[in-house]
PDB file of N, CA and C in Angstrom:
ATOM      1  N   UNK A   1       4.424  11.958   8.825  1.00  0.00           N
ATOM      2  CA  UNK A   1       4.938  10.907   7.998  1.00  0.00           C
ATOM      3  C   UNK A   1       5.050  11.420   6.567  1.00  0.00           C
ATOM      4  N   UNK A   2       6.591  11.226   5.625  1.00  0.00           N
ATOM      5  CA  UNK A   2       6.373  11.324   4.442  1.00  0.00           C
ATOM      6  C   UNK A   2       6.028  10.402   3.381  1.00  0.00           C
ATOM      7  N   UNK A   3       5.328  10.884   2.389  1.00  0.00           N
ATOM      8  CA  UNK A   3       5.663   9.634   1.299  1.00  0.00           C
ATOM      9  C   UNK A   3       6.147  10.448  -0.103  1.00  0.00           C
ATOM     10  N   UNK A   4       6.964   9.539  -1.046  1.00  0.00           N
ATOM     11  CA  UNK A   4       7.424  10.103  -1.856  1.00  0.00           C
ATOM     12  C   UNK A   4       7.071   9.342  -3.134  1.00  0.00           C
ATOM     13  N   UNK A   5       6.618  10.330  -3.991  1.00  0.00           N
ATOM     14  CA  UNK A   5       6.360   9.857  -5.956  1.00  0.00           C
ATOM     15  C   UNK A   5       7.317   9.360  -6.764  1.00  0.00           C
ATOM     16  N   UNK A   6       6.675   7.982  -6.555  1.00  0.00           N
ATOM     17  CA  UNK A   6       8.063   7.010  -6.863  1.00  0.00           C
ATOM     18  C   UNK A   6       7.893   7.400  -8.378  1.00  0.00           C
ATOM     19  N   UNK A   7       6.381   7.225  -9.138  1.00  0.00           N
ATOM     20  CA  UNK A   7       5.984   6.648 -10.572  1.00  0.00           C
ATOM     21  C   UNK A   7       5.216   6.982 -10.637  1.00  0.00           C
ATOM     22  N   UNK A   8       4.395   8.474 -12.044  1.00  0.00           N
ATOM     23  CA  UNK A   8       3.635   8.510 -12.067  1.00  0.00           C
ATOM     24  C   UNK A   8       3.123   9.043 -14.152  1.00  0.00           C
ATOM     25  N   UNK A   9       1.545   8.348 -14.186  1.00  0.00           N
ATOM     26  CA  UNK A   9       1.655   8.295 -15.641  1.00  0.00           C
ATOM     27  C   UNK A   9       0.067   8.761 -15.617  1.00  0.00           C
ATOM     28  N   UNK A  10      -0.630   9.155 -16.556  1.00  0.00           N
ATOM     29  CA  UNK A  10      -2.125   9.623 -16.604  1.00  0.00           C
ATOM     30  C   UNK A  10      -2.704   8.794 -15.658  1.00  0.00           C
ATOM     31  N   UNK A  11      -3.282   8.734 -14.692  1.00  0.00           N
ATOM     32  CA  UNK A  11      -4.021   8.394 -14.301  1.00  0.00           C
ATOM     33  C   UNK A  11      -4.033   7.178 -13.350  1.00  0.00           C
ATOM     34  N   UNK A  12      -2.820   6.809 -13.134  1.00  0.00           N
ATOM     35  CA  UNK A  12      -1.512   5.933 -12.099  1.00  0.00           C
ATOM     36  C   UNK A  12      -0.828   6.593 -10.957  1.00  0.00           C
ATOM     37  N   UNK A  13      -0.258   6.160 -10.025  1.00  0.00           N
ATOM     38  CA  UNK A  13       0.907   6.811  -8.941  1.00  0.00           C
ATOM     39  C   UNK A  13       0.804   5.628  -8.664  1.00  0.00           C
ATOM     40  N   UNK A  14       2.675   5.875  -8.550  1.00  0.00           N
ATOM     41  CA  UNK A  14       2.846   4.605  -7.322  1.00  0.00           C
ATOM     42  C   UNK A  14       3.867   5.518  -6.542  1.00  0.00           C
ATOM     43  N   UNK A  15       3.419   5.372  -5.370  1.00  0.00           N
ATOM     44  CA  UNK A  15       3.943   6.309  -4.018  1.00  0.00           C
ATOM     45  C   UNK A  15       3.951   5.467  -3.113  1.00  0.00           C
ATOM     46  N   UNK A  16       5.670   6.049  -2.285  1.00  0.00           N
ATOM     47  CA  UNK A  16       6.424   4.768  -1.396  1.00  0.00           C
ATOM     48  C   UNK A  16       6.089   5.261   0.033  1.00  0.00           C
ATOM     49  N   UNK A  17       5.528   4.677   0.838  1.00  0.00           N
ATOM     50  CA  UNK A  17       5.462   5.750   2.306  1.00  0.00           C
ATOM     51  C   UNK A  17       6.797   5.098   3.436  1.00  0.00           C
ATOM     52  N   UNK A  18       7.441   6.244   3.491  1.00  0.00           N
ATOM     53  CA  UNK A  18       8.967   6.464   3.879  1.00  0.00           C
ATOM     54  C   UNK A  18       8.805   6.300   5.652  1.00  0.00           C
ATOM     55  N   UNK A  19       9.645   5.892   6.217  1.00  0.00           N
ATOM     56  CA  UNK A  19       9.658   5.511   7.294  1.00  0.00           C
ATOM     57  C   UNK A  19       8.626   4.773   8.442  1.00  0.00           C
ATOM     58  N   UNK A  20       7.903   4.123   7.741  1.00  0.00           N
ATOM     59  CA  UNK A  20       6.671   3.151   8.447  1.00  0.00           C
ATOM     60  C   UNK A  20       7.206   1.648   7.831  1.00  0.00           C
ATOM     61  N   UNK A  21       7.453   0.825   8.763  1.00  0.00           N
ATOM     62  CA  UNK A  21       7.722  -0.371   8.548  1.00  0.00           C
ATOM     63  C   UNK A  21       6.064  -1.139   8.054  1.00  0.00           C
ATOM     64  N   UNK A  22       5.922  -1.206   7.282  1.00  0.00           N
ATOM     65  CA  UNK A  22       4.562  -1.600   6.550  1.00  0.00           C
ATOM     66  C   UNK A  22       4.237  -3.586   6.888  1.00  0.00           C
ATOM     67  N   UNK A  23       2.829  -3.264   7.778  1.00  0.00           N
ATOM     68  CA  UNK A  23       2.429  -4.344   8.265  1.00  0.00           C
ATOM     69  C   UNK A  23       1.134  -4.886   7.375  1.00  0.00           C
ATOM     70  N   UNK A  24       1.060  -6.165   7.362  1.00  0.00           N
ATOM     71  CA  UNK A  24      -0.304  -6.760   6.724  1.00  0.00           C
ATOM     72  C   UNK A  24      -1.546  -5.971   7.081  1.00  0.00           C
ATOM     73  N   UNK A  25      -1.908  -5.766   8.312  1.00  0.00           N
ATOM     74  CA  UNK A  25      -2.962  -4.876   8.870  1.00  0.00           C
ATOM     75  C   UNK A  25      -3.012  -3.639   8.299  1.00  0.00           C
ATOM     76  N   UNK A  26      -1.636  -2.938   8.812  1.00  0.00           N
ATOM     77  CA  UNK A  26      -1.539  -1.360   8.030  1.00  0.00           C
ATOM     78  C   UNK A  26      -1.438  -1.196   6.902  1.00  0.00           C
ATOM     79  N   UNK A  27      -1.553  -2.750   6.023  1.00  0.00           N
ATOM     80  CA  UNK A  27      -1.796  -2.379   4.589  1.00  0.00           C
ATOM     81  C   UNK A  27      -2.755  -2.211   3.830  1.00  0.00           C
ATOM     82  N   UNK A  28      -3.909  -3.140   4.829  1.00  0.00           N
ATOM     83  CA  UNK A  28      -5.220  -3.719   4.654  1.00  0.00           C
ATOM     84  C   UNK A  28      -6.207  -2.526   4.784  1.00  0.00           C
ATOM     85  N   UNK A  29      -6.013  -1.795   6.332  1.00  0.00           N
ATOM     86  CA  UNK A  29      -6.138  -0.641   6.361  1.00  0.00           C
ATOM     87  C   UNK A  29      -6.364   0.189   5.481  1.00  0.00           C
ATOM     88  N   UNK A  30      -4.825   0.993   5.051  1.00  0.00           N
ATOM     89  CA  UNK A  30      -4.928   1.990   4.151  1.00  0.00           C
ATOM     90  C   UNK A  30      -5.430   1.895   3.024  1.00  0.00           C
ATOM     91  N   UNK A  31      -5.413   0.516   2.026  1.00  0.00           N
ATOM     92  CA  UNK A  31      -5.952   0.136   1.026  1.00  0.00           C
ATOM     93  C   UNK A  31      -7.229   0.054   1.125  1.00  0.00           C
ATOM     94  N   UNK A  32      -7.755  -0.173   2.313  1.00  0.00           N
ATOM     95  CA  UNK A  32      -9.427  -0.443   1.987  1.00  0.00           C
ATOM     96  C   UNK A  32      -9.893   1.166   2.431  1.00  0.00           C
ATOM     97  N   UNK A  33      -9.268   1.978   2.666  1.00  0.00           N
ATOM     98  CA  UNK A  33      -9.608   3.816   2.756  1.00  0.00           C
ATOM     99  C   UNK A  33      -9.604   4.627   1.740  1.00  0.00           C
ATOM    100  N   UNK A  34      -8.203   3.760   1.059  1.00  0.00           N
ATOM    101  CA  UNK A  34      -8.102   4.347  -0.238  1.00  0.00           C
ATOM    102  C   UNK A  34      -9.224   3.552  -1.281  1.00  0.00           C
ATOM    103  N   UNK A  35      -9.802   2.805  -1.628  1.00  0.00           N
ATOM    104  CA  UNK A  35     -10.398   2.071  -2.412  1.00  0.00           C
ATOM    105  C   UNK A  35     -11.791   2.654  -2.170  1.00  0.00           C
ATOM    106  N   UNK A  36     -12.630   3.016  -1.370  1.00  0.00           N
ATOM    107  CA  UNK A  36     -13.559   3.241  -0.532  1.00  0.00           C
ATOM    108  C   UNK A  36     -13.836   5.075  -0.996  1.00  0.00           C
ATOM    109  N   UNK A  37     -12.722   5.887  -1.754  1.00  0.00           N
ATOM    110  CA  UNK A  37     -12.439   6.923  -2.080  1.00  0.00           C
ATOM    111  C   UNK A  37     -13.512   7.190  -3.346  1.00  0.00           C
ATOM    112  N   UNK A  38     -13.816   8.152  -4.055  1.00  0.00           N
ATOM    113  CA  UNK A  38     -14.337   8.378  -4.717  1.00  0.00           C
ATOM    114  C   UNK A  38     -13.781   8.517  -5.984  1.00  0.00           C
ATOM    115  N   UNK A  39     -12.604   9.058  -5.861  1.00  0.00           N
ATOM    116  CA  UNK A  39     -11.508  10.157  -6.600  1.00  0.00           C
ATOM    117  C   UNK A  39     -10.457   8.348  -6.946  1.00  0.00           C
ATOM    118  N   UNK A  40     -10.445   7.680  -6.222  1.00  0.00           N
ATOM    119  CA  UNK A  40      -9.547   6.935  -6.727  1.00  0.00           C
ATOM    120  C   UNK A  40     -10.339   5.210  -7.470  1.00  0.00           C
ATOM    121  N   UNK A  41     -10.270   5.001  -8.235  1.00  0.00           N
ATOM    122  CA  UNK A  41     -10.395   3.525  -8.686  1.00  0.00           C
ATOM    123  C   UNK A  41     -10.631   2.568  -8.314  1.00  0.00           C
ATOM    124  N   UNK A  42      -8.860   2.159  -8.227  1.00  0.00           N
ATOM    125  CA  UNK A  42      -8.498   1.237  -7.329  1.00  0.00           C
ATOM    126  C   UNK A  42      -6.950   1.342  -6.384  1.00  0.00           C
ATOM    127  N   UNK A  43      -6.580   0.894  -5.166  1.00  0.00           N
ATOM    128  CA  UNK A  43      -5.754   1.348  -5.473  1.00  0.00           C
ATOM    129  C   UNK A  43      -5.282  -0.595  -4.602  1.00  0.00           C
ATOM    130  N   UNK A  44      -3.781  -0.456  -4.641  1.00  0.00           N
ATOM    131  CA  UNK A  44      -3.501  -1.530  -4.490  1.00  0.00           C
ATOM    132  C   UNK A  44      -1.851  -1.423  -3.545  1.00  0.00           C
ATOM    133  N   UNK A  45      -1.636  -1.947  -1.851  1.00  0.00           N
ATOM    134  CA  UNK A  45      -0.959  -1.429  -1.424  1.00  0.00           C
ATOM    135  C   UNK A  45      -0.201  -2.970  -1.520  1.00  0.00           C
ATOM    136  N   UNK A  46       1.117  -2.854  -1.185  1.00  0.00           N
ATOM    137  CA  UNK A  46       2.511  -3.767  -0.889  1.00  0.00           C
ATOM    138  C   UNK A  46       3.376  -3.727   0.099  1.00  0.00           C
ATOM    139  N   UNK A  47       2.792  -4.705   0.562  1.00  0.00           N
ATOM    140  CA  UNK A  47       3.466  -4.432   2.362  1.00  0.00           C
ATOM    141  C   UNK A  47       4.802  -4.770   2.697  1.00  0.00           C
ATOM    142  N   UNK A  48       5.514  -5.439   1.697  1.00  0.00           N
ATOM    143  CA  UNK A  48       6.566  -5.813   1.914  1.00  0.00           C
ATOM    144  C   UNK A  48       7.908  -4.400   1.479  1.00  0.00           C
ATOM    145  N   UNK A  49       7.187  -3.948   0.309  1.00  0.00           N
ATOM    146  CA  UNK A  49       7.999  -2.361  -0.132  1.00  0.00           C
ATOM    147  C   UNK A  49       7.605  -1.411   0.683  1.00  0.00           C
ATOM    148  N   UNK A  50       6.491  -1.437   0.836  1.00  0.00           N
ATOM    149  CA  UNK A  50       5.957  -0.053   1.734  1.00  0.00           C
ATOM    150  C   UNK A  50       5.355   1.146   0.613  1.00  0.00           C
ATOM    151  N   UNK A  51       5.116   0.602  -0.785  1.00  0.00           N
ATOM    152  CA  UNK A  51       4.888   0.778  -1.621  1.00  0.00           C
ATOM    153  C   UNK A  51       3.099   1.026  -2.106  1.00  0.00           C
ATOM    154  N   UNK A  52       2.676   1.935  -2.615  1.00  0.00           N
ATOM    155  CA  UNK A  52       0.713   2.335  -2.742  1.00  0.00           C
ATOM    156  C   UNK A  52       1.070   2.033  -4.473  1.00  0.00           C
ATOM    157  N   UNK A  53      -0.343   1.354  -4.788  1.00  0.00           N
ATOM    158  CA  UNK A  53      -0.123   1.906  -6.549  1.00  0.00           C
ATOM    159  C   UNK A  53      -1.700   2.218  -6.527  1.00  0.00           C
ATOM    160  N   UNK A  54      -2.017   3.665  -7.295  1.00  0.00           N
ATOM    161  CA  UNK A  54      -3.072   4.214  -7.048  1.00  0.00           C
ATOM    162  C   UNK A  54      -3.406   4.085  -8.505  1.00  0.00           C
ATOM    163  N   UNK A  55      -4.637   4.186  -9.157  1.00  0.00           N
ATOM    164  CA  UNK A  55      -5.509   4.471  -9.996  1.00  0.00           C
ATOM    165  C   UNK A  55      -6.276   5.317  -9.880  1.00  0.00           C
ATOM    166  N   UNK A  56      -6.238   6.756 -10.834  1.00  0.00           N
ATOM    167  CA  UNK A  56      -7.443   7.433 -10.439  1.00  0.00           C
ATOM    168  C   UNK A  56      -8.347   8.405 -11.562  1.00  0.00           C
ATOM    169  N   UNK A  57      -9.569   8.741 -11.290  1.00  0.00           N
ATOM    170  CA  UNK A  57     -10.151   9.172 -12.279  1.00  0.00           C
ATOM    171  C   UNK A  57     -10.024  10.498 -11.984  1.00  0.00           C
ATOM    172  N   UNK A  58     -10.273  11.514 -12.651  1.00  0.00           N
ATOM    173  CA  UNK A  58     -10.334  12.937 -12.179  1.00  0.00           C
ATOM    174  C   UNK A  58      -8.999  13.400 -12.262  1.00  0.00           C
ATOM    175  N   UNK A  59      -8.964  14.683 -11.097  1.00  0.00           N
ATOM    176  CA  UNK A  59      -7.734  15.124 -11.545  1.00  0.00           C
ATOM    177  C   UNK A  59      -6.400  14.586 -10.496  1.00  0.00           C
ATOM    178  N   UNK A  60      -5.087  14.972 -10.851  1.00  0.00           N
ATOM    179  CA  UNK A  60      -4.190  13.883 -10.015  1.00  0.00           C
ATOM    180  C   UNK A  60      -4.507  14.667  -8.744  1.00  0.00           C
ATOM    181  N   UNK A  61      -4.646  16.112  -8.280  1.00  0.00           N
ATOM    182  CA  UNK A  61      -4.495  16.899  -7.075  1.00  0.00           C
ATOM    183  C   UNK A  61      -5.898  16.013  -6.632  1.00  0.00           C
ATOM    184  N   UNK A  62      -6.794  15.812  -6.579  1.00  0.00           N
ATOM    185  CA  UNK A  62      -8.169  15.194  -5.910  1.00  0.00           C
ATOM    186  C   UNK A  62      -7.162  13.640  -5.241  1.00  0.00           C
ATOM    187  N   UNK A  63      -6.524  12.873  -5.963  1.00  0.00           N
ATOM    188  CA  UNK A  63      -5.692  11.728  -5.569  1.00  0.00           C
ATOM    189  C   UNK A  63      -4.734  11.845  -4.393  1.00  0.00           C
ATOM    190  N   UNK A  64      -4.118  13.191  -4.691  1.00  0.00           N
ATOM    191  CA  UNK A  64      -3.068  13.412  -3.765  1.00  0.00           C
ATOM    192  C   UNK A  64      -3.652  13.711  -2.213  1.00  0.00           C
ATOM    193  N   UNK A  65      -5.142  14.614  -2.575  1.00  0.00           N
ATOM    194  CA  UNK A  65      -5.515  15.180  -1.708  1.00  0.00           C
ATOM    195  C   UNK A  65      -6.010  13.606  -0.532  1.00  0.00           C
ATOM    196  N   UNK A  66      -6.539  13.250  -1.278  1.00  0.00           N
ATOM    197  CA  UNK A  66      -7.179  11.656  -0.844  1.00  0.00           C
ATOM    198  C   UNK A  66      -6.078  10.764  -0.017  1.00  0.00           C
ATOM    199  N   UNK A  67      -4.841  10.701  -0.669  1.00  0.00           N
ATOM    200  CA  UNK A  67      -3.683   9.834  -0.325  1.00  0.00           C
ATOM    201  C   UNK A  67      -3.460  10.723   0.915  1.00  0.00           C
ATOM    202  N   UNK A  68      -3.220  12.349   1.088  1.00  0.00           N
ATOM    203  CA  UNK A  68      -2.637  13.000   2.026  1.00  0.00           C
ATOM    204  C   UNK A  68      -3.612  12.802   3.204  1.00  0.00           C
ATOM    205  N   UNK A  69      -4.440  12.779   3.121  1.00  0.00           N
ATOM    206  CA  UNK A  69      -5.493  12.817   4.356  1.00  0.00           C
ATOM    207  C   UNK A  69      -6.095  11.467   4.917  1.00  0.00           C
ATOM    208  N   UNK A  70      -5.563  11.030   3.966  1.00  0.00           N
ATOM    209  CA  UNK A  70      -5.249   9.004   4.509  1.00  0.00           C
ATOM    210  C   UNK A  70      -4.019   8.571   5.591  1.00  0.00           C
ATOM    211  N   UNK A  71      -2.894   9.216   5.187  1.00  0.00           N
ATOM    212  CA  UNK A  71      -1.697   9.254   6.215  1.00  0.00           C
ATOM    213  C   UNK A  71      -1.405  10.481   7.049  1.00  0.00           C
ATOM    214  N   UNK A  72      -2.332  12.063   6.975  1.00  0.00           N
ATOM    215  CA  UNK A  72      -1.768  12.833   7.378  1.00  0.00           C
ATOM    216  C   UNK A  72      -2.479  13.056   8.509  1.00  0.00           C
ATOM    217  N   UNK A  73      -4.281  13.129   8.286  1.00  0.00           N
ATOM    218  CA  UNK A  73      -5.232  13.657   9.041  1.00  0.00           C
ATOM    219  C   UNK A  73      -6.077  12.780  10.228  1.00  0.00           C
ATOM    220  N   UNK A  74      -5.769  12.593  11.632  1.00  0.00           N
ATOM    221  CA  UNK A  74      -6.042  12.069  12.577  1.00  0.00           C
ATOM    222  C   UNK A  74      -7.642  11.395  12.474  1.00  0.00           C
ATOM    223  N   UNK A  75      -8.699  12.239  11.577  1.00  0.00           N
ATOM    224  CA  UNK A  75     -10.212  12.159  11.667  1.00  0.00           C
ATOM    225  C   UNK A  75     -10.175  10.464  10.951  1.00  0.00           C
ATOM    226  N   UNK A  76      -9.195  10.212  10.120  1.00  0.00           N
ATOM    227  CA  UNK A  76      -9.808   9.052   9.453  1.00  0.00           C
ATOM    228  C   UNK A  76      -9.409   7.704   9.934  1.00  0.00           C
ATOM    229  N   UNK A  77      -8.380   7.862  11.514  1.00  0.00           N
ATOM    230  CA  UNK A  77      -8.393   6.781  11.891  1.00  0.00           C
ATOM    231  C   UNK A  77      -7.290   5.772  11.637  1.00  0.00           C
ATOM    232  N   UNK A  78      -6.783   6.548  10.443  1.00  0.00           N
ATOM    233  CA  UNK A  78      -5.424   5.498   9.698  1.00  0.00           C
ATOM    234  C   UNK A  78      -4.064   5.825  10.343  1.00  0.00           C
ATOM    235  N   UNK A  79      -4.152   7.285  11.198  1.00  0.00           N
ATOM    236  CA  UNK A  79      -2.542   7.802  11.241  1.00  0.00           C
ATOM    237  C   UNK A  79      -2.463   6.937  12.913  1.00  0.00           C
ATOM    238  N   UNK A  80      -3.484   6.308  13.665  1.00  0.00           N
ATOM    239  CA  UNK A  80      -2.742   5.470  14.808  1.00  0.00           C
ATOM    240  C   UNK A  80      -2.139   4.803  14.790  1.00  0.00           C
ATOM    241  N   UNK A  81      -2.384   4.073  13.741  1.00  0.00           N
ATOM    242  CA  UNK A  81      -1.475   2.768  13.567  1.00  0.00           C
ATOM    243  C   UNK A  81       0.167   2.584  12.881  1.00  0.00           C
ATOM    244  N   UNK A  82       0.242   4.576  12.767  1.00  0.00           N
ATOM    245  CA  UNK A  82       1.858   4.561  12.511  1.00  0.00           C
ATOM    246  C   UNK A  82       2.203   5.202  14.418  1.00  0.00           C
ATOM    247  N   UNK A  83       1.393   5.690  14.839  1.00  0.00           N
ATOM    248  CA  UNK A  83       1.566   5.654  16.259  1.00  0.00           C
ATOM    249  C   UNK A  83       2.728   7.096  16.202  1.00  0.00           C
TER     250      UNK A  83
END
Protein backbone atom coordinates (compact mmCIF):
# COMPACT_ATOMS: atom_id res chain seq x y z
CA UNK A 1 0.00 0.00 0.00
CA UNK A 2 1.13 3.60 -0.81
CA UNK A 3 0.73 6.75 0.96
CA UNK A 4 1.71 10.05 -0.25
CA UNK A 5 3.02 13.65 1.58
CA UNK A 6 0.27 15.64 1.04
CA UNK A 7 1.60 18.64 3.78
CA UNK A 8 4.35 18.95 5.66
CA UNK A 9 5.75 21.81 8.24
CA UNK A 10 8.19 21.38 11.52
CA UNK A 11 6.81 19.02 13.25
CA UNK A 12 3.25 18.24 11.27
CA UNK A 13 2.49 15.72 8.16
CA UNK A 14 -0.52 15.27 6.74
CA UNK A 15 -0.25 12.06 4.58
CA UNK A 16 -3.09 10.65 2.26
CA UNK A 17 -3.10 6.71 2.17
CA UNK A 18 -3.79 6.00 -1.61
CA UNK A 19 -5.90 3.23 -2.59
CA UNK A 20 -7.69 1.94 0.72
CA UNK A 21 -11.21 2.98 0.82
CA UNK A 22 -10.94 4.30 4.51
CA UNK A 23 -13.47 2.81 7.04
CA UNK A 24 -14.54 4.11 10.63
CA UNK A 25 -12.83 0.94 12.12
CA UNK A 26 -9.69 1.24 9.85
CA UNK A 27 -9.49 4.63 11.04
CA UNK A 28 -9.90 3.99 14.64
CA UNK A 29 -7.38 1.40 14.22
CA UNK A 30 -4.57 3.14 12.68
CA UNK A 31 -5.05 6.23 14.79
CA UNK A 32 -5.03 4.55 18.04
CA UNK A 33 -1.31 2.75 16.74
CA UNK A 34 -0.27 5.81 15.72
CA UNK A 35 -1.12 7.78 18.97
CA UNK A 36 0.15 4.90 21.20
CA UNK A 37 3.73 5.75 19.30
CA UNK A 38 6.36 7.34 21.10
CA UNK A 39 7.88 9.42 18.26
CA UNK A 40 4.48 10.85 17.46
CA UNK A 41 2.16 13.28 19.67
CA UNK A 42 -0.82 13.08 18.37
CA UNK A 43 -1.97 12.05 15.43
CA UNK A 44 -5.47 12.44 14.04
CA UNK A 45 -6.96 10.23 11.08
CA UNK A 46 -10.12 11.22 8.47
CA UNK A 47 -11.98 8.61 7.19
CA UNK A 48 -13.87 10.19 4.81
CA UNK A 49 -10.41 11.63 2.78
CA UNK A 50 -8.37 8.79 3.62
CA UNK A 51 -6.30 11.43 4.98
CA UNK A 52 -3.50 10.98 8.59
CA UNK A 53 -2.51 14.42 10.21
CA UNK A 54 0.49 13.53 12.33
CA UNK A 55 2.24 15.57 15.06
CA UNK A 56 5.57 14.75 16.02
CA UNK A 57 8.40 15.32 18.35
CA UNK A 58 11.88 14.26 17.33
CA UNK A 59 13.05 13.82 14.10
CA UNK A 60 10.57 13.64 10.91
CA UNK A 61 12.50 10.08 9.71
CA UNK A 62 11.47 8.44 13.45
CA UNK A 63 7.57 9.62 12.16
CA UNK A 64 7.92 8.23 8.85
CA UNK A 65 9.50 5.23 10.20
CA UNK A 66 6.41 4.84 12.69
CA UNK A 67 3.71 5.73 9.91
CA UNK A 68 5.63 3.04 7.51
CA UNK A 69 5.44 0.15 9.80
CA UNK A 70 1.84 1.01 10.73
CA UNK A 71 0.66 0.30 7.03
CA UNK A 72 3.61 -1.68 5.77
CA UNK A 73 4.70 -4.35 8.43
CA UNK A 74 2.34 -7.48 9.03
CA UNK A 75 3.73 -7.76 13.06
CA UNK A 76 1.46 -4.83 14.06
CA UNK A 77 -1.73 -6.17 12.99
CA UNK A 78 -2.95 -3.02 11.03
CA UNK A 79 -2.02 -4.26 7.34
CA UNK A 80 -5.22 -7.07 7.60
CA UNK A 81 -7.63 -4.91 7.49
CA UNK A 82 -6.47 -3.48 4.02
CA UNK A 83 -6.56 -7.32 3.26
Amino acid sequence: MKCTILHESRGRMRVHVNAVRMTLHRADVLEAYLNHSEVIEHAKVYERTGDVLIKYKGSRAGAVTVLSHSLFNPGTGFTGYFG
